[in-house]
Protein backbone atom coordinates (compact mmCIF):
# COMPACT_ATOMS: atom_id res chain seq x y z
CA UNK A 1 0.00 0.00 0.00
CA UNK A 2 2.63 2.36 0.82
CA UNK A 3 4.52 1.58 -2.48
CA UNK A 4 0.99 2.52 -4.23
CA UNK A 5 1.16 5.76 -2.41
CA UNK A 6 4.60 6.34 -3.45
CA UNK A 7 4.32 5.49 -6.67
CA UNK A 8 1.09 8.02 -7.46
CA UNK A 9 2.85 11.13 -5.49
CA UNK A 10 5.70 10.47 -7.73
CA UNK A 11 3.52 10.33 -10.75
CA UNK A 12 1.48 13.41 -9.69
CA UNK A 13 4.87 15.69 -9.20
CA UNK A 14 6.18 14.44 -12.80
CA UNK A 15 2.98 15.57 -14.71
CA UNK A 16 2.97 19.00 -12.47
CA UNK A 17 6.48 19.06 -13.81
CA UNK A 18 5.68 18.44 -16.97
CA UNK A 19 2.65 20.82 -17.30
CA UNK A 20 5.05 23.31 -15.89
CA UNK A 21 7.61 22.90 -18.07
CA UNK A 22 5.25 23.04 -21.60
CA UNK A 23 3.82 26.48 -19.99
CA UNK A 24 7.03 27.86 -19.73
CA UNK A 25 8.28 26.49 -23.16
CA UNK A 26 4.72 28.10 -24.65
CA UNK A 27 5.53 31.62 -23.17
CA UNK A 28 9.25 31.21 -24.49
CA UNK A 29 8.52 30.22 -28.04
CA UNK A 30 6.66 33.61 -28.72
CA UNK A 31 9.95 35.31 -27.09
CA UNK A 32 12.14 33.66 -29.18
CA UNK A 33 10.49 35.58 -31.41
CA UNK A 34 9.40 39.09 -29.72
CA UNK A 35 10.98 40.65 -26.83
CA UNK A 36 9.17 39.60 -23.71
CA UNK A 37 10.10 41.43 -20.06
CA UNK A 38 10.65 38.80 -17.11
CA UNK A 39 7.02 38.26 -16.12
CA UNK A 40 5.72 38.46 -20.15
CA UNK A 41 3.55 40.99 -19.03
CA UNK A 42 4.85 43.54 -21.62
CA UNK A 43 5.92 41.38 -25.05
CA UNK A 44 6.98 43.57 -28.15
CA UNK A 45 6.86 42.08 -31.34
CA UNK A 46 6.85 44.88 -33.55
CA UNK A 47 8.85 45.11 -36.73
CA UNK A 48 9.70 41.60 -37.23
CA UNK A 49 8.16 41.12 -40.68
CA UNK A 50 5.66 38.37 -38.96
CA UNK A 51 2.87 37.56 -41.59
CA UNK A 52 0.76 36.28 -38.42
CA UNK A 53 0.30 36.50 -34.87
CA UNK A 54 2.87 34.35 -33.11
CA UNK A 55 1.53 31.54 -30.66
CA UNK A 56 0.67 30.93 -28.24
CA UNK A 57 0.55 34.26 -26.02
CA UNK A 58 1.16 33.66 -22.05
CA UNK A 59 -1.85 34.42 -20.74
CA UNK A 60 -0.49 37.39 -18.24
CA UNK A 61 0.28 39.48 -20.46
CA UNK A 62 -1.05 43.23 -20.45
CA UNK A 63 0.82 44.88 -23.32
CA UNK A 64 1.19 43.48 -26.80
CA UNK A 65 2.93 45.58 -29.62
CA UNK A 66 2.38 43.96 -32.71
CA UNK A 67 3.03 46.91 -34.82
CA UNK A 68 4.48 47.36 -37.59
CA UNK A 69 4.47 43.84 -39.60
CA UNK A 70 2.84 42.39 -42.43
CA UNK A 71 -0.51 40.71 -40.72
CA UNK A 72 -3.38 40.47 -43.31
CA UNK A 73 -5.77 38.49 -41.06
CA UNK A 74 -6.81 37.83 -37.54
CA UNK A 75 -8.82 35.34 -36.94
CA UNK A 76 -10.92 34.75 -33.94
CA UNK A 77 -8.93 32.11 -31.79
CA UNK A 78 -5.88 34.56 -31.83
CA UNK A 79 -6.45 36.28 -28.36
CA UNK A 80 -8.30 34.26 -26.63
CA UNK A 81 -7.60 33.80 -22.78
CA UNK A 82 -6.02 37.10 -22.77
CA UNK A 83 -7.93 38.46 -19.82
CA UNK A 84 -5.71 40.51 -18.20
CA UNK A 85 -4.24 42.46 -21.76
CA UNK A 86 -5.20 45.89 -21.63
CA UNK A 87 -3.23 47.80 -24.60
CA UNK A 88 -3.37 45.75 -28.11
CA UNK A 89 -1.41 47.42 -30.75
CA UNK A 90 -1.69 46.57 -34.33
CA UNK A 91 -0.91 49.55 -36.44
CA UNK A 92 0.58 50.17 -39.40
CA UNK A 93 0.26 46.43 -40.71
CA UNK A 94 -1.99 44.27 -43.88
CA UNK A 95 -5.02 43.96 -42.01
CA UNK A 96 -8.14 43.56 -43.82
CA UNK A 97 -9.94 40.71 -42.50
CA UNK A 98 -11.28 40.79 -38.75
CA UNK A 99 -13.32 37.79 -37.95
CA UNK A 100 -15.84 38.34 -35.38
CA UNK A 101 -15.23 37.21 -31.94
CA UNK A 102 -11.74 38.11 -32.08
CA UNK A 103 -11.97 40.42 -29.37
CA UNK A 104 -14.37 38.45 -27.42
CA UNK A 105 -12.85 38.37 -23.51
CA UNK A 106 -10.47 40.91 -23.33
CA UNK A 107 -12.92 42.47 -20.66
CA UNK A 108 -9.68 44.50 -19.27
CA UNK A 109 -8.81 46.08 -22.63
CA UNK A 110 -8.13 49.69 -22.47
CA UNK A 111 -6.66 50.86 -25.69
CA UNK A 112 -6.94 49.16 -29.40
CA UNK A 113 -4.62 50.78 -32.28
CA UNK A 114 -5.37 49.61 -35.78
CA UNK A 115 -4.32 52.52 -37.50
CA UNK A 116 -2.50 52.62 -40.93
CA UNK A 117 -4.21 49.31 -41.86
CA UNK A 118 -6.68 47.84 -44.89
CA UNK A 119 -9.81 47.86 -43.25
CA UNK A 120 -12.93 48.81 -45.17
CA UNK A 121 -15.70 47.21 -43.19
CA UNK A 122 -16.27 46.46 -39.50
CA UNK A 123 -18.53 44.05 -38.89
CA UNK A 124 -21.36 44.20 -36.42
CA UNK A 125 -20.49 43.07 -32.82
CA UNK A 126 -16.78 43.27 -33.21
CA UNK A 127 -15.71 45.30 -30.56
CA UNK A 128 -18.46 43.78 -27.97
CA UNK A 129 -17.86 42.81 -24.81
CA UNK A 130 -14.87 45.37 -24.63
CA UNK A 131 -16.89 47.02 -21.89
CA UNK A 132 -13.78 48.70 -20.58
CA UNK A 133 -12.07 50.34 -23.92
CA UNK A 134 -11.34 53.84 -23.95
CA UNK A 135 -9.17 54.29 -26.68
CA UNK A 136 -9.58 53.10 -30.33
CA UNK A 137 -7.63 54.05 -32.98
CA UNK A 138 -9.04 53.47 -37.18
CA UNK A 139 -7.26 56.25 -38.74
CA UNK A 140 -5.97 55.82 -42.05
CA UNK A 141 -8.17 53.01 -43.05
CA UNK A 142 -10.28 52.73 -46.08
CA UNK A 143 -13.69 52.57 -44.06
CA UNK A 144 -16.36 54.37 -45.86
CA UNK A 145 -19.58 54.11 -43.58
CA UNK A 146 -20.21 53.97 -39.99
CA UNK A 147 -22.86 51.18 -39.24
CA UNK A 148 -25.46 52.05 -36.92
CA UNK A 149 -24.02 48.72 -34.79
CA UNK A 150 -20.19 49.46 -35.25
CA UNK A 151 -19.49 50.64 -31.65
CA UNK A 152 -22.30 48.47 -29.92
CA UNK A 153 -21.27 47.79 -25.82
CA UNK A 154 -18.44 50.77 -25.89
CA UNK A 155 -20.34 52.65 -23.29
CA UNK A 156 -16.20 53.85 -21.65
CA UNK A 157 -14.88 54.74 -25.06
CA UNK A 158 -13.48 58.24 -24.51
CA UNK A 159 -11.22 58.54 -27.95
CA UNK A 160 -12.19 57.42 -31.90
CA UNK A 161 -10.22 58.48 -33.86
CA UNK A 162 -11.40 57.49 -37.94
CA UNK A 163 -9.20 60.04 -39.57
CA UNK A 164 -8.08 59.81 -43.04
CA UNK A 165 -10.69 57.24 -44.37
CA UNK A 166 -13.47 57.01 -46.60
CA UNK A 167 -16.55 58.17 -44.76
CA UNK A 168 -19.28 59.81 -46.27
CA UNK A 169 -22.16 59.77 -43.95
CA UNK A 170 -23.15 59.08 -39.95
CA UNK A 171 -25.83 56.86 -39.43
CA UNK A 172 -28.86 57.88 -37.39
CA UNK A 173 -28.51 56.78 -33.90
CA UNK A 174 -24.60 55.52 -34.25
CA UNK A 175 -23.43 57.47 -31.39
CA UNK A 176 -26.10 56.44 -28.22
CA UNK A 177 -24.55 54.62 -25.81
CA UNK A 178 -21.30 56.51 -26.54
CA UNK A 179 -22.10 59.12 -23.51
CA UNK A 180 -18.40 58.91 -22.24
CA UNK A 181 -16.73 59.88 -25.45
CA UNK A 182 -14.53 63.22 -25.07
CA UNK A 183 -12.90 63.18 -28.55
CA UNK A 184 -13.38 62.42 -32.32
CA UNK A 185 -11.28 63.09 -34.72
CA UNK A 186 -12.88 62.90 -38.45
CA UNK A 187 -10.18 64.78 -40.50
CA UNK A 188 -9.81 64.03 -44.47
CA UNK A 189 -13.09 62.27 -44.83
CA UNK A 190 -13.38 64.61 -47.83
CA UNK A 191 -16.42 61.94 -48.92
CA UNK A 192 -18.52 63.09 -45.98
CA UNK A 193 -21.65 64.63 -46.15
CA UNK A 194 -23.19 66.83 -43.14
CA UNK A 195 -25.62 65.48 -41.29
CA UNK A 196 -27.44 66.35 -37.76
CA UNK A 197 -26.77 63.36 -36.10
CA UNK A 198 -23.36 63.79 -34.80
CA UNK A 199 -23.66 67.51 -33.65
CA UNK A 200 -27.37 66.82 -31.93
CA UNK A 201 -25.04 64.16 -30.31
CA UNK A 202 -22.48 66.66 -29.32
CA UNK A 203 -25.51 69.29 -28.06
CA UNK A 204 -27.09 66.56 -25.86
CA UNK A 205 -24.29 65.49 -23.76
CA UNK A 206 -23.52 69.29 -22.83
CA UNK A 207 -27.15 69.48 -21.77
CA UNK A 208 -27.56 66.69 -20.32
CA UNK A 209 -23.69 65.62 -18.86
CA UNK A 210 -22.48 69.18 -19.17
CA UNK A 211 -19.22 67.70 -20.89
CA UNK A 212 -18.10 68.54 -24.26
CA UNK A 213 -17.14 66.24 -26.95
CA UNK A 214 -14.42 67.54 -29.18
CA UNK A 215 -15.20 66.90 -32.88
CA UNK A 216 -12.71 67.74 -35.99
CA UNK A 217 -13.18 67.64 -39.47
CA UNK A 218 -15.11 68.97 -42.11
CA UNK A 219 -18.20 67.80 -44.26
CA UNK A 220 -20.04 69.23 -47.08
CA UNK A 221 -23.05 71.38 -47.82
CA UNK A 222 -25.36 70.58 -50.26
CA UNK A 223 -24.00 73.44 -51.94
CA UNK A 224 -20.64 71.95 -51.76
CA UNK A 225 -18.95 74.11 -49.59
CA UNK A 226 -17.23 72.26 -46.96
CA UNK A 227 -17.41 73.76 -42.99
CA UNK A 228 -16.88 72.15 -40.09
CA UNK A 229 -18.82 69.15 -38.99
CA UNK A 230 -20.50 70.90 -35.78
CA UNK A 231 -21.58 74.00 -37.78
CA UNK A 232 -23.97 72.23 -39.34
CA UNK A 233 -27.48 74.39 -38.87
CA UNK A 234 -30.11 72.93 -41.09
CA UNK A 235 -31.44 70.55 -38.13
CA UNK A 236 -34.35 72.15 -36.26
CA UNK A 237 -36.74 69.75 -36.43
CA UNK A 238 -34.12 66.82 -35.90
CA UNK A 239 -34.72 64.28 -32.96
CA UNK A 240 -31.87 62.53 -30.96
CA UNK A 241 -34.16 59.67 -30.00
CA UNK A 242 -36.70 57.73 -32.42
CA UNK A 243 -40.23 59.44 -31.57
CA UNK A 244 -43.00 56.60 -31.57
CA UNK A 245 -40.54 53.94 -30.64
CA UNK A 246 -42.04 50.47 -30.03
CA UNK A 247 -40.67 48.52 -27.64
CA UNK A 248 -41.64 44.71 -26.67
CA UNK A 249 -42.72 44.37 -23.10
CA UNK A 250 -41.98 41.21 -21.35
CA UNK A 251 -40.56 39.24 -18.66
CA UNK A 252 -40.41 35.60 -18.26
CA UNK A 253 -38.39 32.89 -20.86
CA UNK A 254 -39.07 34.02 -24.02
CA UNK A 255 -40.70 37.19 -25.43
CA UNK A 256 -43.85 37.28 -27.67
CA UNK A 257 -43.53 39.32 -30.70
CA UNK A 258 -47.45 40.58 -30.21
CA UNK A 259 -46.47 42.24 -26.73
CA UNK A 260 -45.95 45.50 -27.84
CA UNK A 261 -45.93 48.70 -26.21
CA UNK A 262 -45.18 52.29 -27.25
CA UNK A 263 -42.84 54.32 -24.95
CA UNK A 264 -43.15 57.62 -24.26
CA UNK A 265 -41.03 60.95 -23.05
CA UNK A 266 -38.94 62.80 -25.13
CA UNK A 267 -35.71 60.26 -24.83
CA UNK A 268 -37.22 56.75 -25.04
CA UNK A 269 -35.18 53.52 -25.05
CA UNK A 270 -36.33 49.93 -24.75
CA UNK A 271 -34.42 48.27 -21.69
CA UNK A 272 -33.80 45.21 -21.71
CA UNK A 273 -32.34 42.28 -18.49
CA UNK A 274 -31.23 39.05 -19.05
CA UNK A 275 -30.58 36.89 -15.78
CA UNK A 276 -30.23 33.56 -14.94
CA UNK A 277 -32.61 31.96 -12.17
CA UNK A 278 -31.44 29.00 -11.30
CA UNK A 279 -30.47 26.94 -14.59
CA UNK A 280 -33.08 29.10 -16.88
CA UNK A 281 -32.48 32.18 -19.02
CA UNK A 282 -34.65 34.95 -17.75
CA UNK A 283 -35.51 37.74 -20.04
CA UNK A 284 -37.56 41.17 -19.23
CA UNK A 285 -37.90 44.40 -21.76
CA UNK A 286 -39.50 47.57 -20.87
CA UNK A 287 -39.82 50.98 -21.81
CA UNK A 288 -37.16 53.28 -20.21
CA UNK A 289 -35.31 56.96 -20.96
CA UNK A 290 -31.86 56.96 -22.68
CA UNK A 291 -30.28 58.10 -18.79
CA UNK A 292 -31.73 55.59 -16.70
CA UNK A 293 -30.98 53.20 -18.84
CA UNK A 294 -27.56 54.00 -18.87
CA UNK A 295 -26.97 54.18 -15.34
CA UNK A 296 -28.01 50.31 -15.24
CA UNK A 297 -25.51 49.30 -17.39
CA UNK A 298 -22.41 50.73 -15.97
CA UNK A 299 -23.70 48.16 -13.35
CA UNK A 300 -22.73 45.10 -15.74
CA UNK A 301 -18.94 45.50 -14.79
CA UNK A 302 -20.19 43.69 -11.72
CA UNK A 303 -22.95 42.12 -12.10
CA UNK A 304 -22.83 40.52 -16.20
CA UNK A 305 -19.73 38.21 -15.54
CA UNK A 306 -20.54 35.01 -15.24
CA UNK A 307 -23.57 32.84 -16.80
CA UNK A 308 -24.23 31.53 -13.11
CA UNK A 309 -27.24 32.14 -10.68
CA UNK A 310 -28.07 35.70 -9.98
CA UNK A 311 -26.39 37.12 -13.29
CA UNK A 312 -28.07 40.04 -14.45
CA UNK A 313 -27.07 41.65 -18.11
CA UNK A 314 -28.72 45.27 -18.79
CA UNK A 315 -28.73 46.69 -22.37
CA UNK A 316 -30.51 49.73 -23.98
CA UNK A 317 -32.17 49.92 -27.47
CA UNK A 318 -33.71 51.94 -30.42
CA UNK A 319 -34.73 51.71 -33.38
CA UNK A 320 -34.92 47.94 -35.72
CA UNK A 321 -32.60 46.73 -32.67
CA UNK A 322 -35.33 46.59 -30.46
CA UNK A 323 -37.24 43.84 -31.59
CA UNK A 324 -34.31 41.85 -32.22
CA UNK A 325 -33.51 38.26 -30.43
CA UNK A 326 -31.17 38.52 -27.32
CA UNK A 327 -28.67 36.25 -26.79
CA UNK A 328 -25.39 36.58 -24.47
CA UNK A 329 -21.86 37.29 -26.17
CA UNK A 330 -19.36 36.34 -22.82
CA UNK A 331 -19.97 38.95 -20.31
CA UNK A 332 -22.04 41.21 -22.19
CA UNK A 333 -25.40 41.42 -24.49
CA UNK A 334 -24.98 40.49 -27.80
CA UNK A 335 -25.98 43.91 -28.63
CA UNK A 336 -25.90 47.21 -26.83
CA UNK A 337 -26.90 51.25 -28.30
């Protein structure tokens, strides 16, 4: 019996061992590569000609610079586990292709640079669940519209910067949800038209946060003179929030299309909470104002984690989004305004 118990400590220490020692060879192959610091919390791979992300990545690490290379592609399985990584570079490199998901839990993520890249398109629901981002950088891309769902869940982002791109319009309701954002630059979009979305944007958050949001650029007049974006004046009948908005009204499993309700007030949203009671999905919607609604998701940090009893995921909506399914993304709403 003894010998047994031997034998099976033995046996336990060699695969600890051994588990040890592939972790440590996994963090060292990407720094045979990059230069990693001690801990490979800070790895710098930038300017090394790499045609793809190396891997794998340790999973402490909270700076990666993987500037300056010749990446055309990311696909979705290339950051994953990263939790802790809170400044991503990726500028000046091939990218065109961004596969959804492939930002999915870096819940800590701070700042995103993919400047001086290929990228004409950005998919729906690529930046969500980076509930924490306050920086992202698109400059110098060839993106020529901004999707109504491009910046869905970035309720921190303080700094866009789309610069030097293709733009030629802002859709209607792309910026709610964005109530933290201080600064957007929008120089040489010299496709963009003016349009009263962005500056009754800019007008509401001084009323109503008494902040200002810093906007550059220029856009032009149907006469074709180009002024800047926030001098815009032809919008004096123009509403911030949808007027009429219909909003399904439930709580319980699963939502019936026919329960529809009309919310009023001069700000409407459609709220909607998705928590878990016991091993079931619940899911409530009702008709709320832009600010409340708001305020009760800055409470997701702490209380949208985990897909365990007593989870509880708030979103806000407008618009077509309302009446769309809800699902959960990680930590976050699939979707969020």
């Amino acid at each position: 019996m003894f010998h047994h118990v031997v034998s099976y400590r033995r046996s336990l220490v060699l695969i600890l061992c051994t588990i040890l020692f592939l972790e440590t060879q996994a963090d060292s192959d990407i720094c045979k590569i990059c230069t990693c610091n001690s801990l490979t919390t800070r790895i710098n791979c930038a300017r090394r000609n790499l045609l793809s992300i190396p891997q794998p990545i340790p999973t402490n690490v909270e700076y990666l610079d993987l500037g300056y290379n010749k990446i055309s592609r990311i696909e979705k399985e290339m950051f994953q586990g990263l939790h802790s990584l809170e400044k991503l570079d990726l500028y000046e490199n091939n990218i065109s292709t961004i596969k959804e998901g492939t930002f999915t839990g870096l819940s800590n993520l701070k700042e995103l640079d993919l400047r001086w890249n290929n990228i004409s398109t950005i998919k729906e629901g690529l930046f969500t669940g980076l509930s924490n981002l306050k920086t992202l950088g698109l400059r110098n891309n060839k993106i020529s519209r901004i999707e109504k769902e491009m910046f869905q869940g970035l309720h921190n982002l303080e700094k866009l910067s789309l610069s030097f791109n293709k733009i030629s319009r802002i859709e209607k309701e792309m910026f709610q949800g964005l109530h933290n954002l201080e600064i957007f630059y929008l120089e040489n979009n010299n496709l963009m038209k003016c349009g009263c979305h962005l500056p009754a944007f800019v007008k509401y958050i001084k009323k109503v946060y008494n902040r200002t949001v810093a906007v550059s650029g220029t856009c032009q007049e149907g006469s074709g003179k180009r002024i800047p974006i926030l001098d815009y004046s032809q919008c004096q009948n123009y509403s911030l929030f949808q007027r009429n908005l219909q909003c399904q009204t439930c709580s319980g499993i699963k939502c019936n299309k026919s329960e529809v309700t009309s919310c009023p007030g001069t700000e409407p949203v459609c709220r909607f909470a998705i928590s878990m009671n016991g091993a079931k999905l619940k899911t409530e919607r009702s008709c709320s104002t832009y600010r409340k609604c708001v305020e009760a998701m800055r409470n997701n940090t702490l209380t949208c984690n985990k897909r365990t009893n007593g989870t509880s995921c708030t979103g806000c909506c407008v618009g077509h989004l309302c009446n769309r399914m809800i699902s959960l993304a990680g930590p976050n709403p699939s979707y969020f305004v």
